[in-house]
PDB file of N, CA and C in Angstrom:
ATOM      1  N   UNK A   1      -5.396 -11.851  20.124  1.00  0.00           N
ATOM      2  CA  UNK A   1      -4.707 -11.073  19.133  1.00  0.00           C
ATOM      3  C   UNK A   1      -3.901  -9.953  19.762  1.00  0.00           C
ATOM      4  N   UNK A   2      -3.662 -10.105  21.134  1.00  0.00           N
ATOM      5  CA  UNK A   2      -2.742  -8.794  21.429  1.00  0.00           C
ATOM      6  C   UNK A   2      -1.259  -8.901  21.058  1.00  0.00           C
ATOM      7  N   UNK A   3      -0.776  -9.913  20.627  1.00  0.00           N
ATOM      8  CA  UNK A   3       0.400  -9.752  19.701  1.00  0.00           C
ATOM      9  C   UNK A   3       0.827  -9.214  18.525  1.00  0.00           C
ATOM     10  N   UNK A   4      -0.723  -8.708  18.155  1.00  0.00           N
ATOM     11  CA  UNK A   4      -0.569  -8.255  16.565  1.00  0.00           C
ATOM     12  C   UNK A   4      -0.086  -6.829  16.310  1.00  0.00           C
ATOM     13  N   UNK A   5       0.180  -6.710  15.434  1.00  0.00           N
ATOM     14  CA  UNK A   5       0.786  -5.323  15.243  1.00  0.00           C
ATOM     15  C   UNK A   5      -0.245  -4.487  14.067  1.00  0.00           C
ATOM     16  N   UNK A   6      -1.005  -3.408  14.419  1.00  0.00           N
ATOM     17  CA  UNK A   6      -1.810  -2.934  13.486  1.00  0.00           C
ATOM     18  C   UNK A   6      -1.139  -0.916  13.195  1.00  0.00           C
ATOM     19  N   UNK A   7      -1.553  -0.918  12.097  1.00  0.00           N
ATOM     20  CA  UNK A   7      -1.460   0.429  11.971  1.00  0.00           C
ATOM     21  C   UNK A   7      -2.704   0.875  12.036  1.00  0.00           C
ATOM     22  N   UNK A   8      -2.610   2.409  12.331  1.00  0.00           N
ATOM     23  CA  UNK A   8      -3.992   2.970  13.154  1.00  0.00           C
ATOM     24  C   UNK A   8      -5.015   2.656  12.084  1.00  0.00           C
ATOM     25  N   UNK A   9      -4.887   3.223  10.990  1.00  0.00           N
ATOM     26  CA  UNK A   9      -6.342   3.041  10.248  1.00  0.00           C
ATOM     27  C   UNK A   9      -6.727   1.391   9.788  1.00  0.00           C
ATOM     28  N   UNK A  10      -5.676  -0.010   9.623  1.00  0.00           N
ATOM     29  CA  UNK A  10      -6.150  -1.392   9.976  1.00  0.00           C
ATOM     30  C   UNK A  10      -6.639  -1.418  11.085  1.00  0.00           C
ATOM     31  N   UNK A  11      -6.237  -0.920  12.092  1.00  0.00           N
ATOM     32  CA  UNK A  11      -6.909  -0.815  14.034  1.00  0.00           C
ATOM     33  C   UNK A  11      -8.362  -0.560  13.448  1.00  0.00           C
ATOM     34  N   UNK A  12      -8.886   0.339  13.181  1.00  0.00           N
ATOM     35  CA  UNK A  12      -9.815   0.659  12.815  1.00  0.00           C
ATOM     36  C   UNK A  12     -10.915  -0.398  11.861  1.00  0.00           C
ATOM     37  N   UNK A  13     -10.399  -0.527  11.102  1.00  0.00           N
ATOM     38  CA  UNK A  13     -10.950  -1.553  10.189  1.00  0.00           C
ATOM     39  C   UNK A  13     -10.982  -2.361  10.540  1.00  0.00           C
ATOM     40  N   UNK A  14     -10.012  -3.368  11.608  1.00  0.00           N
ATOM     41  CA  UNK A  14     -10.186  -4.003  12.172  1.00  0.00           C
ATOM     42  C   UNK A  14     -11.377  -4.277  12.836  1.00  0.00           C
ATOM     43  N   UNK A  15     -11.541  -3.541  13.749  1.00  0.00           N
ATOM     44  CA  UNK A  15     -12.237  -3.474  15.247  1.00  0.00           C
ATOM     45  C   UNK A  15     -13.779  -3.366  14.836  1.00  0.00           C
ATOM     46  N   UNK A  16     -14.218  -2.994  13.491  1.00  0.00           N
ATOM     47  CA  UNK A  16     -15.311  -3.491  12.937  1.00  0.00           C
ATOM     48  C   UNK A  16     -15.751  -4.503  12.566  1.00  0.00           C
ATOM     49  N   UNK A  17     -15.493  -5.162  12.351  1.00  0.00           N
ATOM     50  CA  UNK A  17     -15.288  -6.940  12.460  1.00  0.00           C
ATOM     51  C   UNK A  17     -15.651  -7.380  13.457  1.00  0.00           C
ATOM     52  N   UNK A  18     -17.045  -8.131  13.337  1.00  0.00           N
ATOM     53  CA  UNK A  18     -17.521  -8.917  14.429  1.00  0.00           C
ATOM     54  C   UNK A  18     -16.303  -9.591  15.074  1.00  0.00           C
ATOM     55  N   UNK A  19     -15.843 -10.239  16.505  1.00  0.00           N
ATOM     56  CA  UNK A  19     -14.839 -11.157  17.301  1.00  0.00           C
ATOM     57  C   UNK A  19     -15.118 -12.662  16.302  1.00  0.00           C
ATOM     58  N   UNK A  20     -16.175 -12.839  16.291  1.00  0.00           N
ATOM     59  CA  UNK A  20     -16.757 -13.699  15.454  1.00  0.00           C
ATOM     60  C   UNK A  20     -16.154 -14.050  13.948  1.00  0.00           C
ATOM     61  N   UNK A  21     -16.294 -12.962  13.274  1.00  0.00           N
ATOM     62  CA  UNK A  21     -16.073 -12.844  11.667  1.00  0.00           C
ATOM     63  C   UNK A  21     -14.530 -12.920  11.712  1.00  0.00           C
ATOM     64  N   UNK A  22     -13.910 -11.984  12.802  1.00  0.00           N
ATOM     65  CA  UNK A  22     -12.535 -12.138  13.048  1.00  0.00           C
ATOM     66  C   UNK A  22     -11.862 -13.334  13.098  1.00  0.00           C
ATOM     67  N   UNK A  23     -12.473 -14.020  13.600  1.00  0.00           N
ATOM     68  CA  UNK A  23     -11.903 -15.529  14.097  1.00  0.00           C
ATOM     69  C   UNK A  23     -12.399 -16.209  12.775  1.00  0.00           C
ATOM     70  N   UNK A  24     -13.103 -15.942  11.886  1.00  0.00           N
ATOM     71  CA  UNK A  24     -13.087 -16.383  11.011  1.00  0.00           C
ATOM     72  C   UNK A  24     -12.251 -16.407   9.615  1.00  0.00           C
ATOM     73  N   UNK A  25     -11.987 -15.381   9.559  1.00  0.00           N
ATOM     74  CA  UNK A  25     -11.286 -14.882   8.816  1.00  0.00           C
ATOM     75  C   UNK A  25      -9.550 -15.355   8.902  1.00  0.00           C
ATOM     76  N   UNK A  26      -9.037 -15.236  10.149  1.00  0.00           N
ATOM     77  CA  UNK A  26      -8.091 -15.258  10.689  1.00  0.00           C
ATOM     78  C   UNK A  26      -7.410 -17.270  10.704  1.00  0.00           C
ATOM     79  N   UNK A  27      -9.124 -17.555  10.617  1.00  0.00           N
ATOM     80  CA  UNK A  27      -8.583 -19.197  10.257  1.00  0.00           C
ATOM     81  C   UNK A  27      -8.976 -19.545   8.943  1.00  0.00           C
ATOM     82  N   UNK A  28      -9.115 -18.596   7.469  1.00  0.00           N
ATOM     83  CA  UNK A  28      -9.231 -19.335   6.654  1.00  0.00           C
ATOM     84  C   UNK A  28      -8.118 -18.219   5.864  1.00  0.00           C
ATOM     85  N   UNK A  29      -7.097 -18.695   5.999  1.00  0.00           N
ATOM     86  CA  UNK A  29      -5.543 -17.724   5.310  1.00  0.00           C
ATOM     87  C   UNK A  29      -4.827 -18.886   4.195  1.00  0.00           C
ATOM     88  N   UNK A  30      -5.211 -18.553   3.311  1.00  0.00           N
ATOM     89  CA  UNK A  30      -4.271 -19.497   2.161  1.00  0.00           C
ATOM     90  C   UNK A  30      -3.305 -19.748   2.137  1.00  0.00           C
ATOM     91  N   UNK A  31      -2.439 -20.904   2.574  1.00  0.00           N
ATOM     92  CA  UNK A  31      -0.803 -21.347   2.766  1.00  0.00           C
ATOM     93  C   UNK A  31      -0.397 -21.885   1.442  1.00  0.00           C
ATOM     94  N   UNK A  32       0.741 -21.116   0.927  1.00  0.00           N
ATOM     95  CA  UNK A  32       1.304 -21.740  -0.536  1.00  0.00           C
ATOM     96  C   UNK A  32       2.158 -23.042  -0.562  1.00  0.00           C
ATOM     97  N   UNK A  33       2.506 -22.932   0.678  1.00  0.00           N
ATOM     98  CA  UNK A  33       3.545 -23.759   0.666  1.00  0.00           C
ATOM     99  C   UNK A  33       2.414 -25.176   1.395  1.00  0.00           C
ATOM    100  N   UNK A  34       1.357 -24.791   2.228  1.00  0.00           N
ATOM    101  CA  UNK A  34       0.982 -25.970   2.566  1.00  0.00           C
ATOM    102  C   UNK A  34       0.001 -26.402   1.759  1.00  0.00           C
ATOM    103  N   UNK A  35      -0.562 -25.502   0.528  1.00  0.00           N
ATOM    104  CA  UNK A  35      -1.683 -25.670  -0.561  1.00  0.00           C
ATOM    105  C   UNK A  35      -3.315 -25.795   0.070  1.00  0.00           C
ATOM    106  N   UNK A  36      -3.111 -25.317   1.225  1.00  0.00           N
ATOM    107  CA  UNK A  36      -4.789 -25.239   1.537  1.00  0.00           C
ATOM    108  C   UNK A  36      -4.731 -23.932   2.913  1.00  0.00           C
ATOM    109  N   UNK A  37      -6.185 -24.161   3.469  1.00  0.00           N
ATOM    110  CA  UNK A  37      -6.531 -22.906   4.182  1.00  0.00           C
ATOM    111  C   UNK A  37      -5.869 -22.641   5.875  1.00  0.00           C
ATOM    112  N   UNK A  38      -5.295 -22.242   5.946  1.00  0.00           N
ATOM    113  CA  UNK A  38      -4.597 -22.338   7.567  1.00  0.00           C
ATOM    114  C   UNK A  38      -5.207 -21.361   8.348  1.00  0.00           C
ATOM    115  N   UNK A  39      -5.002 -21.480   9.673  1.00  0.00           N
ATOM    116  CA  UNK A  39      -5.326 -20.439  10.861  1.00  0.00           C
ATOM    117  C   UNK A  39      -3.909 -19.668  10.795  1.00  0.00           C
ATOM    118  N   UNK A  40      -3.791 -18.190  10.468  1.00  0.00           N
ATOM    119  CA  UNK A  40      -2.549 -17.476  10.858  1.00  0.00           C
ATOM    120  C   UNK A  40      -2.525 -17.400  12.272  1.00  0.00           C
ATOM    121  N   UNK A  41      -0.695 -17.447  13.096  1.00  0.00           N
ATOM    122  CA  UNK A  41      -0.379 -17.273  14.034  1.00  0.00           C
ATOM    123  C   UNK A  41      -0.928 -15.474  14.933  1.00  0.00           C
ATOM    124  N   UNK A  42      -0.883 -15.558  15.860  1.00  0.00           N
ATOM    125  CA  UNK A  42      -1.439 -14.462  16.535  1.00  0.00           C
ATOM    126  C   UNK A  42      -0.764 -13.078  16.386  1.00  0.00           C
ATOM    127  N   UNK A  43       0.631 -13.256  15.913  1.00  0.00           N
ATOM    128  CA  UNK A  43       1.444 -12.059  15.958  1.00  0.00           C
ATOM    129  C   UNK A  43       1.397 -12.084  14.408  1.00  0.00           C
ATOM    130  N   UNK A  44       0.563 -11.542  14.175  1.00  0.00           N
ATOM    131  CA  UNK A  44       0.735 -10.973  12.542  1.00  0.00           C
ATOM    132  C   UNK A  44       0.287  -9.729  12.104  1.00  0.00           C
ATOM    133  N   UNK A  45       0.462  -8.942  11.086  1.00  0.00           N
ATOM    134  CA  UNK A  45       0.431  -7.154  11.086  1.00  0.00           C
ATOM    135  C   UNK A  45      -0.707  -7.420  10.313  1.00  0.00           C
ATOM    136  N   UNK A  46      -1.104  -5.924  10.317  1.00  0.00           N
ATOM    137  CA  UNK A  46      -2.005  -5.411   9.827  1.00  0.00           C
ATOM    138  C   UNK A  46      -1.870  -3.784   8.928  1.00  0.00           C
ATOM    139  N   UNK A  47      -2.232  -4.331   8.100  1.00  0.00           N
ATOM    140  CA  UNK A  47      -2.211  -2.796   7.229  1.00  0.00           C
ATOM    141  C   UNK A  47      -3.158  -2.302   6.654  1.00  0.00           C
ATOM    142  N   UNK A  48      -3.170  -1.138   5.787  1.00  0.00           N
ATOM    143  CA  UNK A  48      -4.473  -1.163   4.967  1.00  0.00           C
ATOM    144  C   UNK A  48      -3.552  -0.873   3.710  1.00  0.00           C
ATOM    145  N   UNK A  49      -4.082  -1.559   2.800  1.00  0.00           N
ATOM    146  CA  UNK A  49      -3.872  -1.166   1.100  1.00  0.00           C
ATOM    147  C   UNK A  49      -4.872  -0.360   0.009  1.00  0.00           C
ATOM    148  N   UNK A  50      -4.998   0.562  -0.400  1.00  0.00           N
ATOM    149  CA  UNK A  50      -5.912   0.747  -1.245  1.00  0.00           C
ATOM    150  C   UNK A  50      -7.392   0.732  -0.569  1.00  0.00           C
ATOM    151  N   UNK A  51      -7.787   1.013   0.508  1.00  0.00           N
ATOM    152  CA  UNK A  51      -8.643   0.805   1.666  1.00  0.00           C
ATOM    153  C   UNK A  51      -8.717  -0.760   1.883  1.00  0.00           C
ATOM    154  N   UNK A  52      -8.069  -1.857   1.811  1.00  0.00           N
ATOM    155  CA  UNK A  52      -8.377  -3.286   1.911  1.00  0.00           C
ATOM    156  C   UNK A  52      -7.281  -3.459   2.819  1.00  0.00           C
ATOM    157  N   UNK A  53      -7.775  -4.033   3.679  1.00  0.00           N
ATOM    158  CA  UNK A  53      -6.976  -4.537   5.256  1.00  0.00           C
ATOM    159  C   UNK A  53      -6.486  -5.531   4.977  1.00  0.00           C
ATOM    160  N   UNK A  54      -5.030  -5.735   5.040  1.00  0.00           N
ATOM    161  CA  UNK A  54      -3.679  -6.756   4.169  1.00  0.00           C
ATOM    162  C   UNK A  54      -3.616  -7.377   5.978  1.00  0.00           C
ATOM    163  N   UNK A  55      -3.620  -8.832   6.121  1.00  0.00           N
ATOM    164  CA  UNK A  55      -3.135  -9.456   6.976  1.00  0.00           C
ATOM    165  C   UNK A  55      -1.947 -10.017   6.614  1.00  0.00           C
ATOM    166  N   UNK A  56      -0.948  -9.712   7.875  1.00  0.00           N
ATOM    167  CA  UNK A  56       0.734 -10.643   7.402  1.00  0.00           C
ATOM    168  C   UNK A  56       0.910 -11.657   8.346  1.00  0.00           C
ATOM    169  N   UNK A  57       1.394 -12.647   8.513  1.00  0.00           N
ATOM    170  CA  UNK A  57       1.395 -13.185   9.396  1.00  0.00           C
ATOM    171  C   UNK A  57       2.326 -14.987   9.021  1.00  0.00           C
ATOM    172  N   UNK A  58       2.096 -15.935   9.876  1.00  0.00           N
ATOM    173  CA  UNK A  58       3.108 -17.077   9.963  1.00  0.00           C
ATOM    174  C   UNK A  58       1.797 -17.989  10.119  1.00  0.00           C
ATOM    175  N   UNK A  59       1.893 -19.255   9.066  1.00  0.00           N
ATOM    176  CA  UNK A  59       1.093 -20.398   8.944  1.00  0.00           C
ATOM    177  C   UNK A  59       1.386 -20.958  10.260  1.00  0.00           C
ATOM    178  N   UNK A  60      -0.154 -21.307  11.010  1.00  0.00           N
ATOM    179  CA  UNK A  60       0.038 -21.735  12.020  1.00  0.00           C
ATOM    180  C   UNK A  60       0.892 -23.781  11.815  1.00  0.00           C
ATOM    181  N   UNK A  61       0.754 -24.183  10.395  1.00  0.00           N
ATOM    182  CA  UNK A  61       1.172 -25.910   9.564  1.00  0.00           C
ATOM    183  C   UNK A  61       2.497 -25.675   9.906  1.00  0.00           C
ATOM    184  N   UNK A  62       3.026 -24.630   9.014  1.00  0.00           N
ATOM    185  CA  UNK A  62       4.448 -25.585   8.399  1.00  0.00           C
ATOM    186  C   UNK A  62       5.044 -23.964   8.703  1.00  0.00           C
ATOM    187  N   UNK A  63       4.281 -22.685   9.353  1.00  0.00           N
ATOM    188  CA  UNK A  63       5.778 -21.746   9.711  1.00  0.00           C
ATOM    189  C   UNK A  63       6.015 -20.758   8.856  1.00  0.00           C
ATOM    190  N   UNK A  64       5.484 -21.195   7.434  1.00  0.00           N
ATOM    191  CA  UNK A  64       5.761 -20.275   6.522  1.00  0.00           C
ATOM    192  C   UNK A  64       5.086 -18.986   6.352  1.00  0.00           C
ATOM    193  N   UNK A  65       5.282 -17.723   5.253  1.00  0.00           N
ATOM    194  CA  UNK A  65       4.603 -16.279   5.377  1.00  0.00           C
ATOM    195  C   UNK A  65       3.583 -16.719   5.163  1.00  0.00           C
ATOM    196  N   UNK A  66       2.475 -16.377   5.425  1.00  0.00           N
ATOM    197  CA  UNK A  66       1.003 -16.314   4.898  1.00  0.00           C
ATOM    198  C   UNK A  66       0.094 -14.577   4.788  1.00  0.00           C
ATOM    199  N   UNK A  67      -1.026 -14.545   3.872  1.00  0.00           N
ATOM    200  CA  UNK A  67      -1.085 -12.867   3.782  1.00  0.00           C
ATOM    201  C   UNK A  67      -2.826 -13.263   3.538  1.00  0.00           C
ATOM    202  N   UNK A  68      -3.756 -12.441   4.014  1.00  0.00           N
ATOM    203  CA  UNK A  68      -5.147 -12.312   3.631  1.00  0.00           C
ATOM    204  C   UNK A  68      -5.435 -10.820   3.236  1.00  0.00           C
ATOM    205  N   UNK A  69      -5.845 -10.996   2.507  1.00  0.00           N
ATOM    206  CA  UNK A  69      -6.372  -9.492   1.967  1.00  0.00           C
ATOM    207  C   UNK A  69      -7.941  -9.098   1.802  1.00  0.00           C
ATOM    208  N   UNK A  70      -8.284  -8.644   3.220  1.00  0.00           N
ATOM    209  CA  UNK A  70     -10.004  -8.552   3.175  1.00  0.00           C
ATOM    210  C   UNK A  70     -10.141  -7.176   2.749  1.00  0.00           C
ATOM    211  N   UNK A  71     -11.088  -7.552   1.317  1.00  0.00           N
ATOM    212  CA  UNK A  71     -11.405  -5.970   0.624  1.00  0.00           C
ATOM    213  C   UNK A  71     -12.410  -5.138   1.093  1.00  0.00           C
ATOM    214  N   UNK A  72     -12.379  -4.423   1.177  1.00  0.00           N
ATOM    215  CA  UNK A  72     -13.450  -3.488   1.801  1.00  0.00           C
ATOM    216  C   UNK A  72     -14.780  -3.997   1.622  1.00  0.00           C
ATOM    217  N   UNK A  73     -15.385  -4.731   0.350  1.00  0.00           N
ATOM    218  CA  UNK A  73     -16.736  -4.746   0.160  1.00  0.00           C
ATOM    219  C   UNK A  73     -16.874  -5.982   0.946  1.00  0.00           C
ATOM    220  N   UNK A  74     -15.788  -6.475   1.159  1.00  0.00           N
ATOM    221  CA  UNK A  74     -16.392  -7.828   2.058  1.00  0.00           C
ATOM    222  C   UNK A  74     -16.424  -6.956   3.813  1.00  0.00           C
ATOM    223  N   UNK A  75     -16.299  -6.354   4.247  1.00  0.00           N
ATOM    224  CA  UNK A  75     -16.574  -5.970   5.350  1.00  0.00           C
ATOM    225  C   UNK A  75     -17.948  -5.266   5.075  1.00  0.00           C
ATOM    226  N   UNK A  76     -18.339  -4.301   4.349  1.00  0.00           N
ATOM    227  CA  UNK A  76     -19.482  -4.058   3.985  1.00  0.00           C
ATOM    228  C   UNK A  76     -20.524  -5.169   4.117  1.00  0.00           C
ATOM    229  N   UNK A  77     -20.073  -6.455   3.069  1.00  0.00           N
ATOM    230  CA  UNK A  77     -21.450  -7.532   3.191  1.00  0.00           C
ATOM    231  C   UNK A  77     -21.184  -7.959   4.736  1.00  0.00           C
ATOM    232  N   UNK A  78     -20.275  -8.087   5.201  1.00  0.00           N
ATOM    233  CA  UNK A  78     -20.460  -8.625   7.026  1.00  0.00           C
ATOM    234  C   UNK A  78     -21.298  -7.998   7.544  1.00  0.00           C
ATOM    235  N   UNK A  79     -21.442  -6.487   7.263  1.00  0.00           N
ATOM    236  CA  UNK A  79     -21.740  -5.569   8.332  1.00  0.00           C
ATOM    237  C   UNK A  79     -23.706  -5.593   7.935  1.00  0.00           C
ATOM    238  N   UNK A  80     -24.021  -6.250   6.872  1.00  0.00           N
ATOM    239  CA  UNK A  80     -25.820  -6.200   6.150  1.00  0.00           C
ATOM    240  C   UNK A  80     -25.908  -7.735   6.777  1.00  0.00           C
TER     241      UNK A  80
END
């Protein structure tokens, strides 16, 4: 993931995330255009919304935008 682009407080939120949970997460990204779950490409941003860490990024299928939005309480249940 050193292609990715994070803003400091996604950095953060990030980096709590098991490598593990990360890689998990990172391969189950909903593609509209391909209608099921894709792995996003490595260079994709990171933000936070409303405290929920917005992934942006490019379907590793068919190329197109893809976006995950992990809400805070799901990092909470990772972390129990």
């Amino acid at each position: 993931m050193s292609r990715s682009r994070m803003s400091p407080e996604a950095s953060i939120l990030w980096s709590g995330i098991s490598k593990e949970n990360q890689k998990l997460l990172l391969g189950n990204v909903y593609c509209s255009n391909c209608g099921t779950a894709v792995q996003i490409k490595e260079d994709f941003t990171a933000s936070v919304d409303h405290g929920d860490l917005i992934l942006n990024g490019i379907c590793s299928m068919c190329n197109g935008p893809v976006a995950r939005v992990i809400e805070t309480a799901e990092l909470d249940a990772a972390r129990n």
